[in-house]
Each structure stands twice: as structure tokens, then as C-alpha cells.
N, C-alpha and C. Protein backbone atom coordinates (compact mmCIF):
# COMPACT_ATOMS: atom_id res chain seq x y z
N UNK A 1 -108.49 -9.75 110.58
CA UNK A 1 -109.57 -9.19 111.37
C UNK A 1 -110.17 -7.99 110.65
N UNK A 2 -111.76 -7.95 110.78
CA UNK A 2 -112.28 -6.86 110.12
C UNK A 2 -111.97 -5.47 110.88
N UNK A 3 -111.86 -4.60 110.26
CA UNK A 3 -111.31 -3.01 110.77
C UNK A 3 -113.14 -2.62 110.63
N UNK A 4 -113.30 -2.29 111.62
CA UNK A 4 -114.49 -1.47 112.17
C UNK A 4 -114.46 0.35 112.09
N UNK A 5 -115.09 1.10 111.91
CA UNK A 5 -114.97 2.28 112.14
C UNK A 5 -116.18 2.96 112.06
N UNK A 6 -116.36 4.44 112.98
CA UNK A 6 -117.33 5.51 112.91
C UNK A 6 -116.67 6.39 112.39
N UNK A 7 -117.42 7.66 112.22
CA UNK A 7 -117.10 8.89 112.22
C UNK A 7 -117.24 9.69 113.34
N UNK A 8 -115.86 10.55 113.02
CA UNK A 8 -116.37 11.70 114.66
C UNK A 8 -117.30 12.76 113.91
N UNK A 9 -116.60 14.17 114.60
CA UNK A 9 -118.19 14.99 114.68
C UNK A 9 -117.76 15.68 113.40
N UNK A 10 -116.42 15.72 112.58
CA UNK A 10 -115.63 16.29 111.52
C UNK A 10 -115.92 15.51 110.71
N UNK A 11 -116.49 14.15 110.69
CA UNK A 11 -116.41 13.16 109.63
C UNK A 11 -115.38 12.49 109.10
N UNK A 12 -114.35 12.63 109.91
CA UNK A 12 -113.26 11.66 109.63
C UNK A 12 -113.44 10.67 110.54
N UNK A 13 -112.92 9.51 109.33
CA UNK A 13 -113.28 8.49 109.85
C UNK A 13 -111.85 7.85 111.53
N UNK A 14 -112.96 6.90 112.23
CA UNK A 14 -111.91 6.83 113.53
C UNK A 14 -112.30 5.20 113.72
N UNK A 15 -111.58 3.94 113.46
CA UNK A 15 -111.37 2.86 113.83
C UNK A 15 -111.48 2.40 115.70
N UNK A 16 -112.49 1.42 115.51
CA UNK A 16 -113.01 1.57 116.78
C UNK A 16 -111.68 0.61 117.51
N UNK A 17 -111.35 1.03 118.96
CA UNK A 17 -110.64 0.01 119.68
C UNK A 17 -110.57 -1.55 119.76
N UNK A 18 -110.28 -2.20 119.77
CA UNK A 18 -110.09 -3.42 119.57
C UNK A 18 -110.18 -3.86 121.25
N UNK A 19 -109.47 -3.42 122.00
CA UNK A 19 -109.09 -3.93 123.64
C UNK A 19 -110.53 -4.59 124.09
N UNK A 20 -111.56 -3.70 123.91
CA UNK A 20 -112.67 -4.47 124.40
C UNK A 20 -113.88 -4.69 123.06
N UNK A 21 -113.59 -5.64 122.76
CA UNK A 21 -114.45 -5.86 121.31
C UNK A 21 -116.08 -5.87 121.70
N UNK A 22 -116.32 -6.41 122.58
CA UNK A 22 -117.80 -6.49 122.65
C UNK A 22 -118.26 -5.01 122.79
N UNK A 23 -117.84 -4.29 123.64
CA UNK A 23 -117.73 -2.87 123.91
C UNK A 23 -118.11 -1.89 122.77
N UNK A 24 -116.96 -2.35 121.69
CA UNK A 24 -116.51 -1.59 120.32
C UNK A 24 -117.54 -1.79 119.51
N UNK A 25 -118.03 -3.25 119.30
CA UNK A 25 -119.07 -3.11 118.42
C UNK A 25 -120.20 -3.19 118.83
N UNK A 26 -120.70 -2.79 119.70
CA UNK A 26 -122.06 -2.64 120.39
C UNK A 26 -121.80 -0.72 119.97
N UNK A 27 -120.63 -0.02 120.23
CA UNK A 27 -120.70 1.29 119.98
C UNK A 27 -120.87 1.63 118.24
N UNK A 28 -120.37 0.70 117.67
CA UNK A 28 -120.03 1.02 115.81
C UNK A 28 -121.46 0.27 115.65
N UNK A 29 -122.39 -0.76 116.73
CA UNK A 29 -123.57 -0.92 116.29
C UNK A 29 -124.40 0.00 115.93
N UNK A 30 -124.63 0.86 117.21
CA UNK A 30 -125.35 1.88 117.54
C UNK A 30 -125.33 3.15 116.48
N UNK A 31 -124.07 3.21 116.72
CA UNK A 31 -123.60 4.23 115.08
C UNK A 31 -123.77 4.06 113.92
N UNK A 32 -123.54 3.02 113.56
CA UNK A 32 -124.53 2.00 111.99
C UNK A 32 -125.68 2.39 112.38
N UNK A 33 -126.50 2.49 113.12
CA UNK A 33 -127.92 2.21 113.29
C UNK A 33 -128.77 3.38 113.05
N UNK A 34 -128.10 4.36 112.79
CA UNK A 34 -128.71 5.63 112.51
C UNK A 34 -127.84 6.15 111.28
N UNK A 35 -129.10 6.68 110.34
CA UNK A 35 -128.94 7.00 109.25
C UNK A 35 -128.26 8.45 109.28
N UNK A 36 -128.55 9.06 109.85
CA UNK A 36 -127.34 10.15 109.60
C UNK A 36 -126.35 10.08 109.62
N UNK A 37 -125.99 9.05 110.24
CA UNK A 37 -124.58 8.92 110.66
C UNK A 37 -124.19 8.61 109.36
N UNK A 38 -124.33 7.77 108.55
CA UNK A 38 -123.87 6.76 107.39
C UNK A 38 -123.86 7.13 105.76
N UNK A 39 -125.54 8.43 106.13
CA UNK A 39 -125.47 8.82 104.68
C UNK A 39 -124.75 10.03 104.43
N UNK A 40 -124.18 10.22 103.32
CA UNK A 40 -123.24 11.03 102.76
C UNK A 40 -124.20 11.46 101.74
N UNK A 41 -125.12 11.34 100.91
CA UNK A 41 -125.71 11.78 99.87
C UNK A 41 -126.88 10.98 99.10
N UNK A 42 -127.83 11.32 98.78
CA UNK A 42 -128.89 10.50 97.89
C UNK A 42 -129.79 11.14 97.42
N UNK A 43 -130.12 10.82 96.13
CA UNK A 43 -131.25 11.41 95.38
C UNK A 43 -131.60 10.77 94.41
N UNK A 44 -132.88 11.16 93.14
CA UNK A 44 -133.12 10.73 92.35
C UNK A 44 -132.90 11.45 90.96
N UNK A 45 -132.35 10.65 90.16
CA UNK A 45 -132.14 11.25 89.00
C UNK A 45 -132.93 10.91 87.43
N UNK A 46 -133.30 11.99 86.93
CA UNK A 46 -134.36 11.69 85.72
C UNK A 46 -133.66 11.41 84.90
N UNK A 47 -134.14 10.74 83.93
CA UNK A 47 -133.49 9.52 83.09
C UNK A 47 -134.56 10.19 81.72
N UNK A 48 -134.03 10.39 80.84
CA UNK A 48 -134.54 10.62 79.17
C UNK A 48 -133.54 10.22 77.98
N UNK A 49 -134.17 9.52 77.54
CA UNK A 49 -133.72 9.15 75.55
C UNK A 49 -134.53 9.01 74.87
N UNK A 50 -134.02 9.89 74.05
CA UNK A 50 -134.46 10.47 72.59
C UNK A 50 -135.46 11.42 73.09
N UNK A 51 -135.09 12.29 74.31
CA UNK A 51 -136.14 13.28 74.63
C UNK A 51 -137.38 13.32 75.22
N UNK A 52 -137.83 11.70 75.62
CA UNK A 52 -138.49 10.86 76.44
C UNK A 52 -138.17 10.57 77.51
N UNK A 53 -138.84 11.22 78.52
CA UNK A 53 -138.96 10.69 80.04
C UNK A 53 -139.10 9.24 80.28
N UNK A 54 -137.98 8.56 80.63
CA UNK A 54 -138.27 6.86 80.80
C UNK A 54 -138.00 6.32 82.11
N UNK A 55 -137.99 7.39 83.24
CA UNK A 55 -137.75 6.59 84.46
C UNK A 55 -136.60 7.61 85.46
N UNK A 56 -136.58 6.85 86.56
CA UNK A 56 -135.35 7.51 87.53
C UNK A 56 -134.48 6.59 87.59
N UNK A 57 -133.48 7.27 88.33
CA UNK A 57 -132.46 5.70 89.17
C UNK A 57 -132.26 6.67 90.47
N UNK A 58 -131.84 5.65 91.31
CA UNK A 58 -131.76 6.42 92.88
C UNK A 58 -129.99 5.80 92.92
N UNK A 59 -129.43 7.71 93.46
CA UNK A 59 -127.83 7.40 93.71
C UNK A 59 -127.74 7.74 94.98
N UNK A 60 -127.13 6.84 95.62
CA UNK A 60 -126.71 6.71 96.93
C UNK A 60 -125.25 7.18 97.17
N UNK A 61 -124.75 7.28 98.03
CA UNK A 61 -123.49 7.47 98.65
C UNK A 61 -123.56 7.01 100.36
N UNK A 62 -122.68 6.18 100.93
CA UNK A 62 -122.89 5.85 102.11
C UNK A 62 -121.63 5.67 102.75
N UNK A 63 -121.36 5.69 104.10
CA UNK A 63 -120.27 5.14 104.96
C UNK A 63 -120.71 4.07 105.26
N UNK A 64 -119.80 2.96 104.99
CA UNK A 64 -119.76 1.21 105.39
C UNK A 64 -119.53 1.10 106.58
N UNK A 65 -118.55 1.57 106.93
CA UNK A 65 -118.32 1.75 108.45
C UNK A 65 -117.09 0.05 108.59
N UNK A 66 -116.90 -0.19 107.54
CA UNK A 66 -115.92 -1.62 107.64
C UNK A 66 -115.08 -1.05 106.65
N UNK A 67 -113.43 -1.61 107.28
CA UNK A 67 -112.68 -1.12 106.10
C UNK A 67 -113.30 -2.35 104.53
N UNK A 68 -113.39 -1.81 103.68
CA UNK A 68 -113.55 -2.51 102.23
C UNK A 68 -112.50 -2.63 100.78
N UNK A 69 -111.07 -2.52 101.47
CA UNK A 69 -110.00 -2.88 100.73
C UNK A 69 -109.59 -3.92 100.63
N UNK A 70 -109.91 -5.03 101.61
CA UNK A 70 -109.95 -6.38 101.74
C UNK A 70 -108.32 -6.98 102.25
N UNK A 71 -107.43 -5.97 102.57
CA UNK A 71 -106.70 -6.32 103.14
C UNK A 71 -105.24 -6.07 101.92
N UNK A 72 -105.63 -5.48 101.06
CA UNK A 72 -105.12 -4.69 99.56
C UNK A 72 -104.15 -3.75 100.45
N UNK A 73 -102.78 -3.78 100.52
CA UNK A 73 -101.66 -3.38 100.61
C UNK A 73 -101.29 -1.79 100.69
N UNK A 74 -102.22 -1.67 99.00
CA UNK A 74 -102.18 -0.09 98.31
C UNK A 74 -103.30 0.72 99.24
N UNK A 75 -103.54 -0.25 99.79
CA UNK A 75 -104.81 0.93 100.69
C UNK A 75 -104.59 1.49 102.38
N UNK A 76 -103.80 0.69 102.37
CA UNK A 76 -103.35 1.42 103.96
C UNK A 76 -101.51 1.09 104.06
N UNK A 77 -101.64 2.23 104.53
CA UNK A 77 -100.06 2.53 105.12
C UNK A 77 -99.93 3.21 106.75
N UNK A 78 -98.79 3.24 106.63
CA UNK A 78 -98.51 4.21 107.88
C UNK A 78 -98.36 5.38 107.85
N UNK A 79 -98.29 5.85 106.52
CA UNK A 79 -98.49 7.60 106.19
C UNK A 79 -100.23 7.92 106.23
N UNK A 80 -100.37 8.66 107.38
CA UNK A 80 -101.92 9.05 107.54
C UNK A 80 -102.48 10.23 106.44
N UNK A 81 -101.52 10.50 105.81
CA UNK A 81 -101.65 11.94 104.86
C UNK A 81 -101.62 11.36 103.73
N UNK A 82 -101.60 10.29 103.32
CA UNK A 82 -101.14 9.61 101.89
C UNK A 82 -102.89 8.71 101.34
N UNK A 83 -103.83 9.49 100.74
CA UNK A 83 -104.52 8.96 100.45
C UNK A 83 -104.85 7.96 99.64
N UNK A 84 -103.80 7.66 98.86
CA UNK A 84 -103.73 6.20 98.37
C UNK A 84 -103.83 4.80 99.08
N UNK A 85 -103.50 5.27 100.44
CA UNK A 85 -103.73 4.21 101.56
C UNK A 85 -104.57 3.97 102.22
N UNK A 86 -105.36 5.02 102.69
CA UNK A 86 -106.54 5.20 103.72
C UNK A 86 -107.18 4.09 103.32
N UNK A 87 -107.86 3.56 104.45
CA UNK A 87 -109.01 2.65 104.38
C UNK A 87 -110.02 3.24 103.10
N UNK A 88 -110.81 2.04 102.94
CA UNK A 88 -112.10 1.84 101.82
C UNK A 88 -113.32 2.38 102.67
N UNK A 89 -113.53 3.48 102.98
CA UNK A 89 -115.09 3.18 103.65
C UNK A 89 -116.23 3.69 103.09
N UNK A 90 -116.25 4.23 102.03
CA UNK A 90 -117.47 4.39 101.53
C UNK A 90 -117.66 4.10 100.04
N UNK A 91 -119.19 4.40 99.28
CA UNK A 91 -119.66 3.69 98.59
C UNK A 91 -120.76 4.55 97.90
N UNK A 92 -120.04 4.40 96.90
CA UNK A 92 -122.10 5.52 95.75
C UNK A 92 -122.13 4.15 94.52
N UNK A 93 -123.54 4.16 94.69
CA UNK A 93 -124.18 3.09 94.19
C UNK A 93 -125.51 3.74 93.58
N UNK A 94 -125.17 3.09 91.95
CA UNK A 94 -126.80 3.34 91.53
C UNK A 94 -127.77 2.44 91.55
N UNK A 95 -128.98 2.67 91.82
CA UNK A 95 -129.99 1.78 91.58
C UNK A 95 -131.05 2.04 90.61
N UNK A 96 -131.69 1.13 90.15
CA UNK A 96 -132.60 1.39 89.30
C UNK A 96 -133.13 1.25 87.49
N UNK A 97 -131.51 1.35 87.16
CA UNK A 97 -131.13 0.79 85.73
C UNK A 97 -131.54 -0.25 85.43
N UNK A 98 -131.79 -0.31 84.01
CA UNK A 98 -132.47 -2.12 83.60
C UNK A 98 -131.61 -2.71 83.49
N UNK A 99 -131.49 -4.20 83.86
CA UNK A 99 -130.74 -5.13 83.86
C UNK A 99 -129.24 -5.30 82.65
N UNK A 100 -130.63 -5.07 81.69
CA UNK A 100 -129.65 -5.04 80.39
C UNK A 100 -128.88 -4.05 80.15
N UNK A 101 -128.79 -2.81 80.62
CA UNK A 101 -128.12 -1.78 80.98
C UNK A 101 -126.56 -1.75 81.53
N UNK A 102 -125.56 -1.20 80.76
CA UNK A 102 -124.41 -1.38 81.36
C UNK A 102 -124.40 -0.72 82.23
N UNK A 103 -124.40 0.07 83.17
CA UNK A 103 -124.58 0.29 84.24
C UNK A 103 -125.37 -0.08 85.54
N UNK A 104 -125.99 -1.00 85.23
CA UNK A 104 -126.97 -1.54 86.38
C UNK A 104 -126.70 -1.54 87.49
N UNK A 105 -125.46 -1.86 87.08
CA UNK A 105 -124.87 -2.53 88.90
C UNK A 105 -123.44 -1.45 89.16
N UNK A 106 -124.00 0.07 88.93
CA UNK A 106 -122.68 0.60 89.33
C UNK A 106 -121.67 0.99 90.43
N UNK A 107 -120.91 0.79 91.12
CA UNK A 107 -120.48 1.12 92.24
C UNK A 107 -119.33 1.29 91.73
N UNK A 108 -118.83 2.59 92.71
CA UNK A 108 -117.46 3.29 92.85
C UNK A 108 -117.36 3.79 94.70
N UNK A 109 -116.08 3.08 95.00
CA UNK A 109 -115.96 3.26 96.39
C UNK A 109 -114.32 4.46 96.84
N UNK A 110 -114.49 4.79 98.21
CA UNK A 110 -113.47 6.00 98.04
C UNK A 110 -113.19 6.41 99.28
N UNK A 111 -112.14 6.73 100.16
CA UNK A 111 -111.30 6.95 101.42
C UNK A 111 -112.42 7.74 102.34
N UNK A 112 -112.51 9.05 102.22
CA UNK A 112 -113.28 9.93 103.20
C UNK A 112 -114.11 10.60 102.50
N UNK A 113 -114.75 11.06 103.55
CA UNK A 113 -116.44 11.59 103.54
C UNK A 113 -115.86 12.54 102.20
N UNK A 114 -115.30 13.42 102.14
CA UNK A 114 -114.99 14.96 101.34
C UNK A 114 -115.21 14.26 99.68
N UNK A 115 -114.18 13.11 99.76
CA UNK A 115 -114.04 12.59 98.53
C UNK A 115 -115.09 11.74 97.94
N UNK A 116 -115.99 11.25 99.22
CA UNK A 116 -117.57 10.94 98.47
C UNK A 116 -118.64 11.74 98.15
N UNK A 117 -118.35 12.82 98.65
CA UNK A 117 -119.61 13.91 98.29
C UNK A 117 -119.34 14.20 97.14
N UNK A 118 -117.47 14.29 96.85
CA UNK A 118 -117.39 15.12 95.07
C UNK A 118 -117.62 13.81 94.15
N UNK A 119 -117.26 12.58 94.84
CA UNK A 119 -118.14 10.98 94.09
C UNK A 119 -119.22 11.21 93.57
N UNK A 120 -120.35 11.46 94.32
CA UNK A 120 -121.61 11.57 94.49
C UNK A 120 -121.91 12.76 94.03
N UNK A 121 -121.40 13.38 93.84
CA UNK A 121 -122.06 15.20 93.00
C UNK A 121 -121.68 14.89 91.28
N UNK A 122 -120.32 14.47 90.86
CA UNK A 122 -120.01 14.14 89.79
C UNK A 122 -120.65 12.79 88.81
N UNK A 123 -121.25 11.93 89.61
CA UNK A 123 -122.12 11.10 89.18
C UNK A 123 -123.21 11.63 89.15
N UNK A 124 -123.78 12.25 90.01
CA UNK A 124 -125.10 12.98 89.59
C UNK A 124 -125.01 13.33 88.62
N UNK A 125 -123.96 14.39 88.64
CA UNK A 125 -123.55 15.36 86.94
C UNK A 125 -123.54 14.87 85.98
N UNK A 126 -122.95 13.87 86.12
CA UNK A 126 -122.73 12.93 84.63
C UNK A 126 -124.02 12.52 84.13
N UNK A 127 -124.81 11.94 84.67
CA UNK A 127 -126.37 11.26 85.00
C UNK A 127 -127.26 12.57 84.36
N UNK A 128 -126.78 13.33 84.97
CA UNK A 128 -127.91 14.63 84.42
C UNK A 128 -127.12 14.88 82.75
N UNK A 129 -126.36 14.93 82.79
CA UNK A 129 -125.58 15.72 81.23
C UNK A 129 -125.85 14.11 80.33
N UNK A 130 -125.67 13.48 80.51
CA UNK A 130 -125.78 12.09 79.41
C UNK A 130 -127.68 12.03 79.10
N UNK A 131 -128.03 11.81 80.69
CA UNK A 131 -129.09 11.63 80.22
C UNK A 131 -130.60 13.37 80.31
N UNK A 132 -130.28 14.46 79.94
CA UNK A 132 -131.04 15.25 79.90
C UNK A 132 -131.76 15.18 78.86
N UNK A 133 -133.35 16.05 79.15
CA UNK A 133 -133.80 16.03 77.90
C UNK A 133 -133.73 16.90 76.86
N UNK A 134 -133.12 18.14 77.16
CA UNK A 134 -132.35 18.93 75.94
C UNK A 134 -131.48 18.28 75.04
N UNK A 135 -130.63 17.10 75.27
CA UNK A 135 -129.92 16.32 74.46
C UNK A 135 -130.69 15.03 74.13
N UNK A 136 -131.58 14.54 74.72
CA UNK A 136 -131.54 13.71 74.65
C UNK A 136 -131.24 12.02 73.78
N UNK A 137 -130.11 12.27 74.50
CA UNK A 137 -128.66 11.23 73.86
C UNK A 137 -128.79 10.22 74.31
N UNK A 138 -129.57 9.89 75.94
CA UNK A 138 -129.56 8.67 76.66
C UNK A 138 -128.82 7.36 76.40
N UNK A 139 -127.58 7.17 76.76
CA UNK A 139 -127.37 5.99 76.78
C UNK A 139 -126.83 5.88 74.88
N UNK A 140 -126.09 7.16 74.73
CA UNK A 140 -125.78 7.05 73.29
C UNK A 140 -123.99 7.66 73.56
């Protein structure tokens, strides 16, 4: 069975009840359904090689709101303090890269909100330091 979840008002994540399912996901609907709830981070990042402005990519960070460990062992336990276990619920994703680009299709996913913002700040970082135009190293 799929593990459903929101966030409370702390941003930890809280697995919706099961007892009355129609109930539960009409509530984790409603909560999906608004974007604050879900986004954790997004912006656009400038892209230069060889010191040439060649474009953006847009980085996301989001709550899935479904566990996304797939039922992976190493991801949940009964120790609630043991973050090697916690559910999968979120997700930073780039968009925008050319196809032919090893990165096109990047995604890195990660337990709680705290640990996707430093996801999502450190990919920015990286994005800005690889591809700036003071170096411009792009993709070197």
C-alpha cells in the first residue's frame, strides 16, 4: 500500500491515517493542491561556457507527499531518529539542460524538508561555481 503524507505546521512530515481512506485522501488531496504546501525551493540558474551566456535551467525542490523508497527496507525503520530510514518524500530536479547533456535528467531525492533545502542550496552552488562566468569552465 502507498504511504500517503502532509506536512504539519513544523514541516515534518505526518502519514495520513489509513482507518478512513476516502477521508485521508481527499485531506492529502487538498494539501497536494496547494503549492505552498509542496514547494521547498525553486529558481533559475545562469548557465555560461567559455564565458558565454548560453541559457538557464530551472531547480526545483518539492514534497511528493508519497513515500518514494518503494518499499526499500534501508528506508524505514522503527527508529524515528535514524535518518537512514525515514521515508523518501522529497525531490530537487533540474530542468532545462540539453538532452545531450549529462545532466539532463537530474534528480536527487531526500527524508525531510531541512535536508532538502541544504539539497537545493548546494545544487544551486554547484550550478553557480561550475557554471559562472568568471570561470567560465561550463561543463569542463
Amino acid at each position: 500500500m502507498l504511504e500517503y503524507y502532509i506536512l504539519d505546521k513544523n514541516k515534518n512530515a505526518v502519514e495520513i491515517d489509513h482507518t478512513d481512506l476516502s477521508e485521508s485522501l481527499r485531506e492529502w488531496s487538498e494539501f497536494m493542491s496547494k503549492k505552498e504546501n509542496k514547494t521547498v525551493a525553486q529558481e533559475n540558474v545562469d548557465l555560461y561556457v567559455n564565458g558565454q551566456f548560453c541559457g538557464q535551467v530551472w531547480v526545483s525542490t518539492v514534497f511528493l507527499g508519497i513515500n518514494h523508497s518503494y518499499g526499500n527496507p534501508y528506508h524505514r525503520s522503527p527508529n524515528p531518529d535514524d535518518d537512514e530510514y525515514k521515508p523518501v518524500l522529497f525531490e530537487t530536479m533540474i530542468f532545462g539542460f540539453p538532452e545531450d547533456f549529462e545532466a539532463h535528467q537530474y534528480m536527487e531525492r531526500t527524508t525531510t524538508w531541512d535536508k532538502a533545502e541544504e539539497q537545493h542550496h548546494n545544487i544551486v552552488n554547484k550550478l553557480k561555481k561550475h557554471f559562472s562566468p568568471q570561470l567560465g569552465q561550463g561543463g569542463k
